[in-house]
PDB file of N, CA and C in Angstrom:
ATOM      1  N   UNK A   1      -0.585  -9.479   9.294  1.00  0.00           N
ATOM      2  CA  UNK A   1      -1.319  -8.401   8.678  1.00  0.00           C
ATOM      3  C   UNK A   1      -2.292  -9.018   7.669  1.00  0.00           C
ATOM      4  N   UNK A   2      -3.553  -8.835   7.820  1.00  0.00           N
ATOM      5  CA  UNK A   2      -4.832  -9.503   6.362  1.00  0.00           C
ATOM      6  C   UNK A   2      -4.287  -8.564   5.236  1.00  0.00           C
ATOM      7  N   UNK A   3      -4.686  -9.898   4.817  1.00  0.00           N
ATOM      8  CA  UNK A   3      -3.755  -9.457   3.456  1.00  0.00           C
ATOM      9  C   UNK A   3      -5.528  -9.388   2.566  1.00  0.00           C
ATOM     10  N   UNK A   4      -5.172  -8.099   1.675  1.00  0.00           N
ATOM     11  CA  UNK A   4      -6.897  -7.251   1.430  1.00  0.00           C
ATOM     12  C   UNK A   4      -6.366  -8.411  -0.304  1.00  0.00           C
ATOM     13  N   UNK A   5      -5.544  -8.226  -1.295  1.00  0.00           N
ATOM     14  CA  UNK A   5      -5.906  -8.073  -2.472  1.00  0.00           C
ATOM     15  C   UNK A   5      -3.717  -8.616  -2.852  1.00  0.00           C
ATOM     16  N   UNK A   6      -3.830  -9.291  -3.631  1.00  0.00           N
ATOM     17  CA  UNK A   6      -2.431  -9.831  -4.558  1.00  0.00           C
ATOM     18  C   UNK A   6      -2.740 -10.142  -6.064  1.00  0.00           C
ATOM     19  N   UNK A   7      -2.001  -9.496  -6.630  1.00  0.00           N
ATOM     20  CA  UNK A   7      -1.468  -9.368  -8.258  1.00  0.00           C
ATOM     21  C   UNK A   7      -0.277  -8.701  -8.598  1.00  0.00           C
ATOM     22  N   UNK A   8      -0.086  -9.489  -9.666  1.00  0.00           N
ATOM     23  CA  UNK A   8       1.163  -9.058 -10.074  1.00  0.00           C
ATOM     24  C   UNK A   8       2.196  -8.672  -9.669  1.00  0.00           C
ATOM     25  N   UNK A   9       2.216  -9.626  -8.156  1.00  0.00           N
ATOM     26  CA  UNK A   9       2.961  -9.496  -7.091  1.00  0.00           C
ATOM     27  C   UNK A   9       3.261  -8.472  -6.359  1.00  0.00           C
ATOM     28  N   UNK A  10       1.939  -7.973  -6.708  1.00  0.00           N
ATOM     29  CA  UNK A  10       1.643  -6.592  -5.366  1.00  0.00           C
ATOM     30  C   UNK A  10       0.661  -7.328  -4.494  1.00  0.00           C
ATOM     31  N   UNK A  11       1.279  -6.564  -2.999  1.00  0.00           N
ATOM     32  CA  UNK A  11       0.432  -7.625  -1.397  1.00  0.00           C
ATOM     33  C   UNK A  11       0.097  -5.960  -1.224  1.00  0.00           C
ATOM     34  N   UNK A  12      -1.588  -6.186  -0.794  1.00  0.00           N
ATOM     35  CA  UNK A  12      -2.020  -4.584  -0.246  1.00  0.00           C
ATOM     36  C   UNK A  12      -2.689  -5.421   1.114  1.00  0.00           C
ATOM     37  N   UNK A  13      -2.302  -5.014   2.038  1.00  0.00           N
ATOM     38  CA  UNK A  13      -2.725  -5.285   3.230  1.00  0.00           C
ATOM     39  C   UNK A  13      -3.326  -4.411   4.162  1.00  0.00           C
ATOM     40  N   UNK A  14      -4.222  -4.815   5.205  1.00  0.00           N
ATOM     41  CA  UNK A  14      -4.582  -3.377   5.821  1.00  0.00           C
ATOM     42  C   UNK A  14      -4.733  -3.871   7.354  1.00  0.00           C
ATOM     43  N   UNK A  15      -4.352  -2.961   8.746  1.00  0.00           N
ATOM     44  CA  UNK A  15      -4.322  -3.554   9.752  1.00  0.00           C
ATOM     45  C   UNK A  15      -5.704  -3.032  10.385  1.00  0.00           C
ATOM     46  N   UNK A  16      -6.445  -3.785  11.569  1.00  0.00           N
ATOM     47  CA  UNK A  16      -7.841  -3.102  11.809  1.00  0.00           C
ATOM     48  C   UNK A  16      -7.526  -2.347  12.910  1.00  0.00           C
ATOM     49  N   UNK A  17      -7.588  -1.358  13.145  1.00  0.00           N
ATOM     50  CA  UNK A  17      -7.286  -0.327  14.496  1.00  0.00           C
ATOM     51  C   UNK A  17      -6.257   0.268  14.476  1.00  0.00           C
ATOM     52  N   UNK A  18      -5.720   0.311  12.697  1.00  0.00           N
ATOM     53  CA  UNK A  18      -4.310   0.821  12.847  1.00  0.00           C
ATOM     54  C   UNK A  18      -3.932   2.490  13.266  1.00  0.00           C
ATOM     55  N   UNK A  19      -2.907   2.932  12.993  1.00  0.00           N
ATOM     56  CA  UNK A  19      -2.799   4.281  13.428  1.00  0.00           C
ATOM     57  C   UNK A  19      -3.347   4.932  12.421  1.00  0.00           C
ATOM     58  N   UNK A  20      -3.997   6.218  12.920  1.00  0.00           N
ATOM     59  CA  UNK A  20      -4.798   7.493  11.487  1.00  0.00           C
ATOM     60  C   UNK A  20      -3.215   8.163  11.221  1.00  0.00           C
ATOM     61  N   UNK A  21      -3.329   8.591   9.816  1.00  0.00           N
ATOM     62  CA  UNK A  21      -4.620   8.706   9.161  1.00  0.00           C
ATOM     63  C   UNK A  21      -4.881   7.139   8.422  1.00  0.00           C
ATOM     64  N   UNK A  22      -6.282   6.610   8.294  1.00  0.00           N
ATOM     65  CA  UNK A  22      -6.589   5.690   7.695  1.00  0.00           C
ATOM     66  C   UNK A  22      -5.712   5.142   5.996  1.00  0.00           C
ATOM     67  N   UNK A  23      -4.676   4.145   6.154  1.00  0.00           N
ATOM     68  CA  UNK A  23      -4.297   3.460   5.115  1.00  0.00           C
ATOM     69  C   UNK A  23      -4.281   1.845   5.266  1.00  0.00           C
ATOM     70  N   UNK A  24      -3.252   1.648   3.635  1.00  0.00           N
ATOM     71  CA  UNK A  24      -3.020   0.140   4.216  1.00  0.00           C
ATOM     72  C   UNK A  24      -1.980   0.346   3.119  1.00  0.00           C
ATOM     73  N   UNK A  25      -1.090  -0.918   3.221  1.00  0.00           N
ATOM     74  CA  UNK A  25       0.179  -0.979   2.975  1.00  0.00           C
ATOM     75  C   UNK A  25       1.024  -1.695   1.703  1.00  0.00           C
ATOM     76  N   UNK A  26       1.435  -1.628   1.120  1.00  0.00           N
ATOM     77  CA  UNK A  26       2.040  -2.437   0.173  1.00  0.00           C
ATOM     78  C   UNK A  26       3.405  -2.752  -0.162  1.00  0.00           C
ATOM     79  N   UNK A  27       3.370  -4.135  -0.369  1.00  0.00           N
ATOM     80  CA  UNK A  27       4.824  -4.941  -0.915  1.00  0.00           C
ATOM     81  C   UNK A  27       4.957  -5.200  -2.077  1.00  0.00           C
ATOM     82  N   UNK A  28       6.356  -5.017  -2.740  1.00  0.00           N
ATOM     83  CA  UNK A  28       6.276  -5.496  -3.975  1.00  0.00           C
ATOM     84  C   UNK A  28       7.784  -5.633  -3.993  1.00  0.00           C
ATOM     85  N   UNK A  29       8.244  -7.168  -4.147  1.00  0.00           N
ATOM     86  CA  UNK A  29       9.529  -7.043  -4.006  1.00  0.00           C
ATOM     87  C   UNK A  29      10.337  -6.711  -2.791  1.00  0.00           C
ATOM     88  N   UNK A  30      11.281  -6.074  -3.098  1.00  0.00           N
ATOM     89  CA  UNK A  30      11.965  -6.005  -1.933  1.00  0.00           C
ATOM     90  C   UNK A  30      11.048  -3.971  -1.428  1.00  0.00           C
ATOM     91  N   UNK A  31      10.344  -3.151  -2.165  1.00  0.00           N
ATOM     92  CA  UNK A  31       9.396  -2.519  -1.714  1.00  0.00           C
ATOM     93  C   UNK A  31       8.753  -2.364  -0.892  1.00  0.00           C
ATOM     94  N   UNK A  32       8.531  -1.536  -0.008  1.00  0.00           N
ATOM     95  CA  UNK A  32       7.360  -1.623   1.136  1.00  0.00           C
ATOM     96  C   UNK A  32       6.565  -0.155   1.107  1.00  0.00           C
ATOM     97  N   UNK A  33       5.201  -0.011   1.372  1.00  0.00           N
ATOM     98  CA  UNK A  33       4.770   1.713   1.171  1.00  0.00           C
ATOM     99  C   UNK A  33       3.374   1.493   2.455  1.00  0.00           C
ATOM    100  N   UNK A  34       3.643   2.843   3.189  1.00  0.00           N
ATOM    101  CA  UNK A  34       1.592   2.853   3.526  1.00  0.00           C
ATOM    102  C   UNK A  34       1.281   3.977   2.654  1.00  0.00           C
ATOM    103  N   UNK A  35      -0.159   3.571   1.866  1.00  0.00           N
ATOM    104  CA  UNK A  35      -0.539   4.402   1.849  1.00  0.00           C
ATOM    105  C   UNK A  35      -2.042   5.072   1.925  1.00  0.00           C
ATOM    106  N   UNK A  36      -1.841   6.639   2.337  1.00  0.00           N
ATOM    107  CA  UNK A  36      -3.169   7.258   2.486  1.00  0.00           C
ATOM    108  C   UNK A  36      -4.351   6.666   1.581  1.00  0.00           C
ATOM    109  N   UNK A  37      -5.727   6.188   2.248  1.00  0.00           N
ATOM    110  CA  UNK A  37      -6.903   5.980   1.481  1.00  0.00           C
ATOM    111  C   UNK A  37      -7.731   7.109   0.929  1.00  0.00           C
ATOM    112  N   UNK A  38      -7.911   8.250   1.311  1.00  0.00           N
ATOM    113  CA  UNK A  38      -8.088   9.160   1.075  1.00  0.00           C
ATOM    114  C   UNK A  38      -7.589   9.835  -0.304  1.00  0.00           C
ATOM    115  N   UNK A  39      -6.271  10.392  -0.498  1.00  0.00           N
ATOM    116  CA  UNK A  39      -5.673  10.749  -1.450  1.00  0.00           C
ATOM    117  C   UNK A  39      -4.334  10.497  -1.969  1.00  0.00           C
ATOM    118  N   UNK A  40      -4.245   8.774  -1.551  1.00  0.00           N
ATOM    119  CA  UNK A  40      -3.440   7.978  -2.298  1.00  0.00           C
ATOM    120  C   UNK A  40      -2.119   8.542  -2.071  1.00  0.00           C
ATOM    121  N   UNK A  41      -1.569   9.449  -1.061  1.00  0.00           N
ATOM    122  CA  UNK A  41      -0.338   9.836  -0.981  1.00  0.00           C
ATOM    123  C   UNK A  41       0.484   8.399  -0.099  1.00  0.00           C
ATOM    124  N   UNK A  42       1.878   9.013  -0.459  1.00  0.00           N
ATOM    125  CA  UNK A  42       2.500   7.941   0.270  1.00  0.00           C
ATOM    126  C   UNK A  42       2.892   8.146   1.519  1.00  0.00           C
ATOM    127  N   UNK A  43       2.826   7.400   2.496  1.00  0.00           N
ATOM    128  CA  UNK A  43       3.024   8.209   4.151  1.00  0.00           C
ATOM    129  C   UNK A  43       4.572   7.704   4.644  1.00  0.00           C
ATOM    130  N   UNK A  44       4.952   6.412   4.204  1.00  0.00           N
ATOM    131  CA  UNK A  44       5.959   6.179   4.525  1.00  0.00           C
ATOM    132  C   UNK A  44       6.170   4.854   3.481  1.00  0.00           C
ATOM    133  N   UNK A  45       7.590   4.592   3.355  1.00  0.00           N
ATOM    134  CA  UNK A  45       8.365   3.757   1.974  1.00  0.00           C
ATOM    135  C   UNK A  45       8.888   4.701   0.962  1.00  0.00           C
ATOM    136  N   UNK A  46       8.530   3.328   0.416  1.00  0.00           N
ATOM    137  CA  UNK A  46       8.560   4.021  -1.268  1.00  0.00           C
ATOM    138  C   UNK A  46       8.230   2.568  -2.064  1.00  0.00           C
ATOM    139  N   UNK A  47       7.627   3.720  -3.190  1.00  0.00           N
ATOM    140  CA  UNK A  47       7.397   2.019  -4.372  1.00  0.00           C
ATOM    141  C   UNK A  47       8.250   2.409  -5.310  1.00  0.00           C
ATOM    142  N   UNK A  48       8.230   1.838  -6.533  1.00  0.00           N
ATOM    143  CA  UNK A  48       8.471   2.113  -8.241  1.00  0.00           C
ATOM    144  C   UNK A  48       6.977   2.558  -8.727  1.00  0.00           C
ATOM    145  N   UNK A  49       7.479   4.092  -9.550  1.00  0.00           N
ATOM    146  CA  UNK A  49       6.534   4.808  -9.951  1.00  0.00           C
ATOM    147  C   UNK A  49       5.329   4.237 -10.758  1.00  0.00           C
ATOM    148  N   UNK A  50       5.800   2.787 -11.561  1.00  0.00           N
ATOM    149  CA  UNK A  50       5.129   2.505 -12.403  1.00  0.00           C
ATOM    150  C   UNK A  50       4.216   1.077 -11.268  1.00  0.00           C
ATOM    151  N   UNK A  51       4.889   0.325 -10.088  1.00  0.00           N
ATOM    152  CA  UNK A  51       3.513  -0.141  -9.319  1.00  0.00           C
ATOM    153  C   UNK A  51       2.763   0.703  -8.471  1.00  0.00           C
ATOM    154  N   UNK A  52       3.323   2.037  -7.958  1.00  0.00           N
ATOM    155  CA  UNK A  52       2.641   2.956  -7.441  1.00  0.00           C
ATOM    156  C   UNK A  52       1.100   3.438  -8.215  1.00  0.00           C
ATOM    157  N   UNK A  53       1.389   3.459  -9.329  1.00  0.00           N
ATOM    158  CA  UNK A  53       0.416   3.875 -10.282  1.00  0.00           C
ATOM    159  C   UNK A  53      -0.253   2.765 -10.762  1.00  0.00           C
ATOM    160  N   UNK A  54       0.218   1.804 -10.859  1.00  0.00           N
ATOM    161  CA  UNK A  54      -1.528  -0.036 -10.821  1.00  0.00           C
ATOM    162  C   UNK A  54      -1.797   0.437  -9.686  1.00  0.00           C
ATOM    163  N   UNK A  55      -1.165   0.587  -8.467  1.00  0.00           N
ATOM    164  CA  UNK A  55      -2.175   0.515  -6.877  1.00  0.00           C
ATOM    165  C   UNK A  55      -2.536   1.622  -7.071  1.00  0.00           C
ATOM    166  N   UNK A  56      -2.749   2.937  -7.465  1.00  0.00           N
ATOM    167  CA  UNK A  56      -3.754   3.671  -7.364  1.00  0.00           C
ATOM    168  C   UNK A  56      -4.771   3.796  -8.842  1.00  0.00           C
ATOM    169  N   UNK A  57      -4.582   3.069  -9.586  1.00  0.00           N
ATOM    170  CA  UNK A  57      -5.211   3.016 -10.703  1.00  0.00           C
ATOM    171  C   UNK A  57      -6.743   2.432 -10.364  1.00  0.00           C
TER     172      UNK A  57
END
Protein backbone atom coordinates (compact mmCIF):
# COMPACT_ATOMS: atom_id res chain seq x y z
CA UNK A 1 0.00 0.00 0.00
CA UNK A 2 1.91 3.81 -0.87
CA UNK A 3 2.32 5.01 1.96
CA UNK A 4 0.90 9.07 1.36
CA UNK A 5 2.37 10.82 4.78
CA UNK A 6 4.12 9.38 8.57
CA UNK A 7 4.29 11.29 11.91
CA UNK A 8 4.07 10.71 15.07
CA UNK A 9 3.72 7.34 14.16
CA UNK A 10 0.69 7.73 12.21
CA UNK A 11 1.04 5.70 8.46
CA UNK A 12 -1.89 7.31 6.14
CA UNK A 13 -1.81 5.33 3.12
CA UNK A 14 -3.98 5.31 0.10
CA UNK A 15 -4.61 2.44 -2.53
CA UNK A 16 -5.08 3.65 -6.42
CA UNK A 17 -8.38 2.04 -7.77
CA UNK A 18 -9.49 1.29 -4.44
CA UNK A 19 -13.14 0.56 -3.56
CA UNK A 20 -15.67 3.97 -3.36
CA UNK A 21 -16.41 5.67 -1.49
CA UNK A 22 -12.98 7.41 -2.02
CA UNK A 23 -10.54 7.04 1.27
CA UNK A 24 -7.26 6.03 2.57
CA UNK A 25 -6.27 4.36 5.62
CA UNK A 26 -4.50 4.61 8.81
CA UNK A 27 -2.14 2.84 11.36
CA UNK A 28 -1.15 3.75 14.52
CA UNK A 29 0.02 1.13 16.71
CA UNK A 30 -1.67 -1.77 17.00
CA UNK A 31 -4.83 0.65 15.29
CA UNK A 32 -6.05 0.37 11.89
CA UNK A 33 -9.03 2.89 10.29
CA UNK A 34 -10.26 3.81 6.47
CA UNK A 35 -11.22 6.77 6.28
CA UNK A 36 -13.84 8.82 4.19
CA UNK A 37 -12.00 11.87 2.21
CA UNK A 38 -14.89 13.66 1.89
CA UNK A 39 -16.20 13.99 5.48
CA UNK A 40 -13.57 12.38 7.46
CA UNK A 41 -15.98 9.70 8.81
CA UNK A 42 -14.68 6.44 9.77
CA UNK A 43 -15.76 3.51 7.38
CA UNK A 44 -14.17 0.75 9.02
CA UNK A 45 -11.56 0.24 12.36
CA UNK A 46 -11.20 2.34 14.83
CA UNK A 47 -8.52 4.83 16.09
CA UNK A 48 -7.96 6.69 19.61
CA UNK A 49 -10.04 9.78 19.66
CA UNK A 50 -7.17 11.94 20.27
CA UNK A 51 -5.02 10.44 16.77
CA UNK A 52 -8.32 10.46 15.03
CA UNK A 53 -8.42 14.14 15.57
CA UNK A 54 -4.29 15.05 14.33
CA UNK A 55 -5.54 12.97 11.10
CA UNK A 56 -8.35 15.09 10.56
CA UNK A 57 -6.89 18.23 11.89
Amino acid sequence: MPEICRFLGIIISMNYGDHNPPHFHVRYNEYEASIRIDNFGIIAGKLPPKIFGIVAE
